[in-house]
C-alpha atoms as a PDB file:
ATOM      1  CA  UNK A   1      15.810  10.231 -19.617  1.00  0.00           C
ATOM      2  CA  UNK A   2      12.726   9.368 -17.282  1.00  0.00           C
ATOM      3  CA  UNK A   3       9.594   9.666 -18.227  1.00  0.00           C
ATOM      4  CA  UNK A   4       6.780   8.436 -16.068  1.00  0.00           C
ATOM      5  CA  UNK A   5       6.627   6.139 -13.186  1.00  0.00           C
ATOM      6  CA  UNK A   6       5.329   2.404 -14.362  1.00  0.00           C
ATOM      7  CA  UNK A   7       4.786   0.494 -11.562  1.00  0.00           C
ATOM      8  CA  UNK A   8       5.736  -0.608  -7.952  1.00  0.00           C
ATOM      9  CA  UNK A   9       6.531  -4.475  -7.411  1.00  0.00           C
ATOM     10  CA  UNK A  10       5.386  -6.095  -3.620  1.00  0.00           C
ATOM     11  CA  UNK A  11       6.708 -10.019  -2.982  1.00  0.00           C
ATOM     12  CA  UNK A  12       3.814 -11.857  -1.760  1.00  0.00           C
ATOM     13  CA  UNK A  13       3.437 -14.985   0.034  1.00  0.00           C
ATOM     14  CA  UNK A  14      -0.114 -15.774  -1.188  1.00  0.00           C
ATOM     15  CA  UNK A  15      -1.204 -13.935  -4.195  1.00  0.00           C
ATOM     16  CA  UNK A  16      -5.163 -14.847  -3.729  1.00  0.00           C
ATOM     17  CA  UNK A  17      -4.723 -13.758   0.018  1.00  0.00           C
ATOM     18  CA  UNK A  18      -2.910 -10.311  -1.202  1.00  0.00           C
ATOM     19  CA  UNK A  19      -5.492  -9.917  -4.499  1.00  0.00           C
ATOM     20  CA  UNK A  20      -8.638  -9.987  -1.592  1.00  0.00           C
ATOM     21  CA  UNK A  21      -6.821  -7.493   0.544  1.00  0.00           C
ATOM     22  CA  UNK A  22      -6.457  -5.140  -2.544  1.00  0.00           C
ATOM     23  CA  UNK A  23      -9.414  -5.504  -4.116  1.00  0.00           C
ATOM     24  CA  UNK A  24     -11.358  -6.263  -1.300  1.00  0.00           C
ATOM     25  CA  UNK A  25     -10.204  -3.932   1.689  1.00  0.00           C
ATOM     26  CA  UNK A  26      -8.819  -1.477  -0.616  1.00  0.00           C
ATOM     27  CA  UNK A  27     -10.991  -0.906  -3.362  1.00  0.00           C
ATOM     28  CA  UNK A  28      -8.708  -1.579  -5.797  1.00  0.00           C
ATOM     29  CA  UNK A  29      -8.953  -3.270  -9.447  1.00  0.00           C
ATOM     30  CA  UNK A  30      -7.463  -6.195 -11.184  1.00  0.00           C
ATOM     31  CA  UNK A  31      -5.847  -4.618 -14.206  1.00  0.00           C
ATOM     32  CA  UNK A  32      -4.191  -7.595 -14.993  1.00  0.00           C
ATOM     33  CA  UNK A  33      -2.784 -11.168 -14.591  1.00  0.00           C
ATOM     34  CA  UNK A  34      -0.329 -13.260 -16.048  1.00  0.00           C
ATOM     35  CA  UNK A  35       1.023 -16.714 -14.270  1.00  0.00           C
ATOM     36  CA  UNK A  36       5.087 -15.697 -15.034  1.00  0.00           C
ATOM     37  CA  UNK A  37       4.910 -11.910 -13.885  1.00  0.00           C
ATOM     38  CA  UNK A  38       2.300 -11.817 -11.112  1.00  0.00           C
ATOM     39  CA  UNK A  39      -0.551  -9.841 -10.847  1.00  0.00           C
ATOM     40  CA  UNK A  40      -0.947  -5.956 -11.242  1.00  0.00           C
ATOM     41  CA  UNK A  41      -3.799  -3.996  -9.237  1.00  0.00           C
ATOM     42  CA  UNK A  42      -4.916  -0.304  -9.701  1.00  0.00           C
ATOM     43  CA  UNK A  43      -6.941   2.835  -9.376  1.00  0.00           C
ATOM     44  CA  UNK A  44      -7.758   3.093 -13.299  1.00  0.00           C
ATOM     45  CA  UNK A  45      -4.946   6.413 -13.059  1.00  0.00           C
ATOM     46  CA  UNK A  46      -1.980   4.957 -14.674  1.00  0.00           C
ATOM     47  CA  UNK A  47       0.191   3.591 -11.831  1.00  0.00           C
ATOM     48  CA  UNK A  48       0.158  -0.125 -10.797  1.00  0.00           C
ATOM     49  CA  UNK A  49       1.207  -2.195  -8.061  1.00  0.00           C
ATOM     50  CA  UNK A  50       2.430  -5.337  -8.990  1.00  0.00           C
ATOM     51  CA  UNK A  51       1.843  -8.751  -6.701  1.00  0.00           C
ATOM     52  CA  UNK A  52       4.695 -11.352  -7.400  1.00  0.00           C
ATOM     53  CA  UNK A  53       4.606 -14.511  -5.631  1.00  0.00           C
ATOM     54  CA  UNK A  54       7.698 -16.727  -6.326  1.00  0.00           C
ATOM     55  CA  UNK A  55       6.830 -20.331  -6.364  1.00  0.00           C
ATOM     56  CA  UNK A  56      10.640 -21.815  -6.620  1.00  0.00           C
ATOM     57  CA  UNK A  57      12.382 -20.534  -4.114  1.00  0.00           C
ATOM     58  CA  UNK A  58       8.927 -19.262  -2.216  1.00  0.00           C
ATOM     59  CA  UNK A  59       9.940 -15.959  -0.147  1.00  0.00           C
ATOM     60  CA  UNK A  60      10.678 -16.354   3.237  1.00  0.00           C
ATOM     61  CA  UNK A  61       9.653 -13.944   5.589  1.00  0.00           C
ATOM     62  CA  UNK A  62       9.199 -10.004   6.050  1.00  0.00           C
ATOM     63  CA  UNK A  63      11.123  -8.425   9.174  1.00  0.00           C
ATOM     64  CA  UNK A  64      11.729  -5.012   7.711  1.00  0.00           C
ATOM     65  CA  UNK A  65      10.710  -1.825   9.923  1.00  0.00           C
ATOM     66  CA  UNK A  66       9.440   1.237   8.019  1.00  0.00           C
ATOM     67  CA  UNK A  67      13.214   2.567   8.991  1.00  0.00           C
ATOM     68  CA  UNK A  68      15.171  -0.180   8.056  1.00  0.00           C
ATOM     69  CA  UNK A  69      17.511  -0.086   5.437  1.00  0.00           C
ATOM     70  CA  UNK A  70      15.658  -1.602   2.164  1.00  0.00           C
ATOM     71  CA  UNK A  71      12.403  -0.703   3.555  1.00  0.00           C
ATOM     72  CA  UNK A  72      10.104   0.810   1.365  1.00  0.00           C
ATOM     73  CA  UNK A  73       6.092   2.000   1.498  1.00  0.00           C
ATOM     74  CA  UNK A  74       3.789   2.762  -1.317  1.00  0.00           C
ATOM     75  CA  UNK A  75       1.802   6.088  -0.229  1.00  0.00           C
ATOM     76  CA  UNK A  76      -2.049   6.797  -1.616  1.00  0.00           C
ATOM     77  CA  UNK A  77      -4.327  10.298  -1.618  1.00  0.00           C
ATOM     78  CA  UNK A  78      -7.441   9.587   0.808  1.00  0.00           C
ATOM     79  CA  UNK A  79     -10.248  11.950   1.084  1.00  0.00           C
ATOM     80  CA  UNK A  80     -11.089  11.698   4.287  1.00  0.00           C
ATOM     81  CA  UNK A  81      -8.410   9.557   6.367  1.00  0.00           C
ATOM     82  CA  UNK A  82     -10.371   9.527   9.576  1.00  0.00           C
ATOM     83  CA  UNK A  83     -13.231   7.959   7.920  1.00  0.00           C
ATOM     84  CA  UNK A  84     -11.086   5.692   5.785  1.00  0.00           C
ATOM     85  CA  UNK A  85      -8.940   4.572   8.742  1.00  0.00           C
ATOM     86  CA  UNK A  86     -11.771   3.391  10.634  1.00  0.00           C
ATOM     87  CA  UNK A  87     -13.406   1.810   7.490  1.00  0.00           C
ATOM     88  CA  UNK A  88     -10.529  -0.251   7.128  1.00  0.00           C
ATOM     89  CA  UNK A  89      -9.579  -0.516  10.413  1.00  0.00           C
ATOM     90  CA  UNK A  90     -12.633  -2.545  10.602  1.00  0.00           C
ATOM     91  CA  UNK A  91     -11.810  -4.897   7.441  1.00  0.00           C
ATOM     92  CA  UNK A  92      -8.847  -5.896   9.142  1.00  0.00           C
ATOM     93  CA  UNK A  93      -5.724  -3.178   8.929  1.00  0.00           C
ATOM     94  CA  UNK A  94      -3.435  -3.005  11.350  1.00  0.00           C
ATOM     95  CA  UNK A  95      -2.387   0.531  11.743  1.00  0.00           C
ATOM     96  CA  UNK A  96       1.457   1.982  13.278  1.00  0.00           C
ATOM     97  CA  UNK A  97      -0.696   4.972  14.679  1.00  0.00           C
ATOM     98  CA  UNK A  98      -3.827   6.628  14.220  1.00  0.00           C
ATOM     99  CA  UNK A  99      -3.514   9.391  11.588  1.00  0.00           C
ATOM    100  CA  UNK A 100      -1.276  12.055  12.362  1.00  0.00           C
ATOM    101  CA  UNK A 101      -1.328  15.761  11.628  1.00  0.00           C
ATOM    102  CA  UNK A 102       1.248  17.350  10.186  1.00  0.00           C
ATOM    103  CA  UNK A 103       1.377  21.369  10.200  1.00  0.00           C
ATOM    104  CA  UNK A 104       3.046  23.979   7.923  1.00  0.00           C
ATOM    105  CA  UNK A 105       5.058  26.931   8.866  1.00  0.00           C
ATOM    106  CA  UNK A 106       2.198  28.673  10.073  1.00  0.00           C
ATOM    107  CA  UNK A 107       0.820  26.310  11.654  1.00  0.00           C
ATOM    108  CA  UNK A 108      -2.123  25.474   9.506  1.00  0.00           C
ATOM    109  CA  UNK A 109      -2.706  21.205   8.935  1.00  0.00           C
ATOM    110  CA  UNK A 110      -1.230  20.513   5.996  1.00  0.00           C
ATOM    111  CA  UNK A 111      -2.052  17.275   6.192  1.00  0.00           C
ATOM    112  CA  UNK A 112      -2.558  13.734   8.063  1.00  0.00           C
ATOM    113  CA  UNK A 113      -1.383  10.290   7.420  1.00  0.00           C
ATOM    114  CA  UNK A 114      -0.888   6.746   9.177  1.00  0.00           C
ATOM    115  CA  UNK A 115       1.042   4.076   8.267  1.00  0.00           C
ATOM    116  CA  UNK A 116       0.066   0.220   7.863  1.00  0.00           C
ATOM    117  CA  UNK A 117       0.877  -3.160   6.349  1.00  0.00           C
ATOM    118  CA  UNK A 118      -0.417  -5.489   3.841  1.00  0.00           C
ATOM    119  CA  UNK A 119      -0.401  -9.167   4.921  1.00  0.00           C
ATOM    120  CA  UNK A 120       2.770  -9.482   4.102  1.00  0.00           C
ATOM    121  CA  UNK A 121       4.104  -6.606   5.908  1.00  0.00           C
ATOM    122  CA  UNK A 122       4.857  -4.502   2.697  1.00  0.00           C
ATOM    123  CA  UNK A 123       4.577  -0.801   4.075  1.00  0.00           C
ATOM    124  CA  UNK A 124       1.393   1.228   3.070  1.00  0.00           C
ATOM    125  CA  UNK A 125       1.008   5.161   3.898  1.00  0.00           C
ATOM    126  CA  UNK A 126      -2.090   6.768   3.466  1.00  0.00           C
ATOM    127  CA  UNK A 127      -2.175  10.606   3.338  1.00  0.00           C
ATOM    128  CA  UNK A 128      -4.931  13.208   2.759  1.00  0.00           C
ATOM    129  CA  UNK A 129      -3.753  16.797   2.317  1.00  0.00           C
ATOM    130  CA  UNK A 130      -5.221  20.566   3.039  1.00  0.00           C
END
């Protein structure tokens, strides 16, 4: 039986490159690093995201679309996604769109979210909700 989610694994090309854009651009945290398994970055709430970058073969490169088969994103909670896309927008992401509203039933916002890569086009969705 599952439990709990553990962590999510990106392939990296450069794993300095991808531990600035974390850490740097997104305010995350090293949790940990070890040479064999790559390095894992969080929020301090349990999940992880884990950078692998695989020396022998190295990775070739990333042509997946968001709606490609084997495509996958990792989505975060934002507080304010306006404010946050054009923080980051100005560190260097390259956004899909502009946040996005999306409405209920009644047509109340529910919430927004936009879609972006990391340098080495592993999907990234950022969402704040109503």
């Amino acid at each position: 039986m599952l439990k709990s989610f553990f962590h999510t694994g990106f392939v990296v090309k450069d794993i300095e490159a991808s531990i600035k854009f974390y850490a740097e651009v997104l305010g995350m945290r090293i949790a940990g690093r070890t040479e064999r398994e790559g390095e894992f970055v969080d929020m301090g709430e349990g999940h992880q995201l884990e950078l692998i970058q695989y020396l022998s073969p190295a990775s070739g490169e990333n042509h997946l679309h968001r709606n490609d088969l084997g495509a996958s994103h990792l989505a975060f909670f934002v507080d304010d996604l306006d404010n946050f896309y054009q923080e980051t927008s100005q560190k260097g992401i390259k956004y899909n769109n502009p946040p996005a509203s999306m409405f209920d039933d009644n047509r109340n916002l529910s919430r927004k979210a936009a879609y972006a890569q990391d340098p080495d086009g592993n999907w990234l969705e950022f969402v704040e909700t109503f």
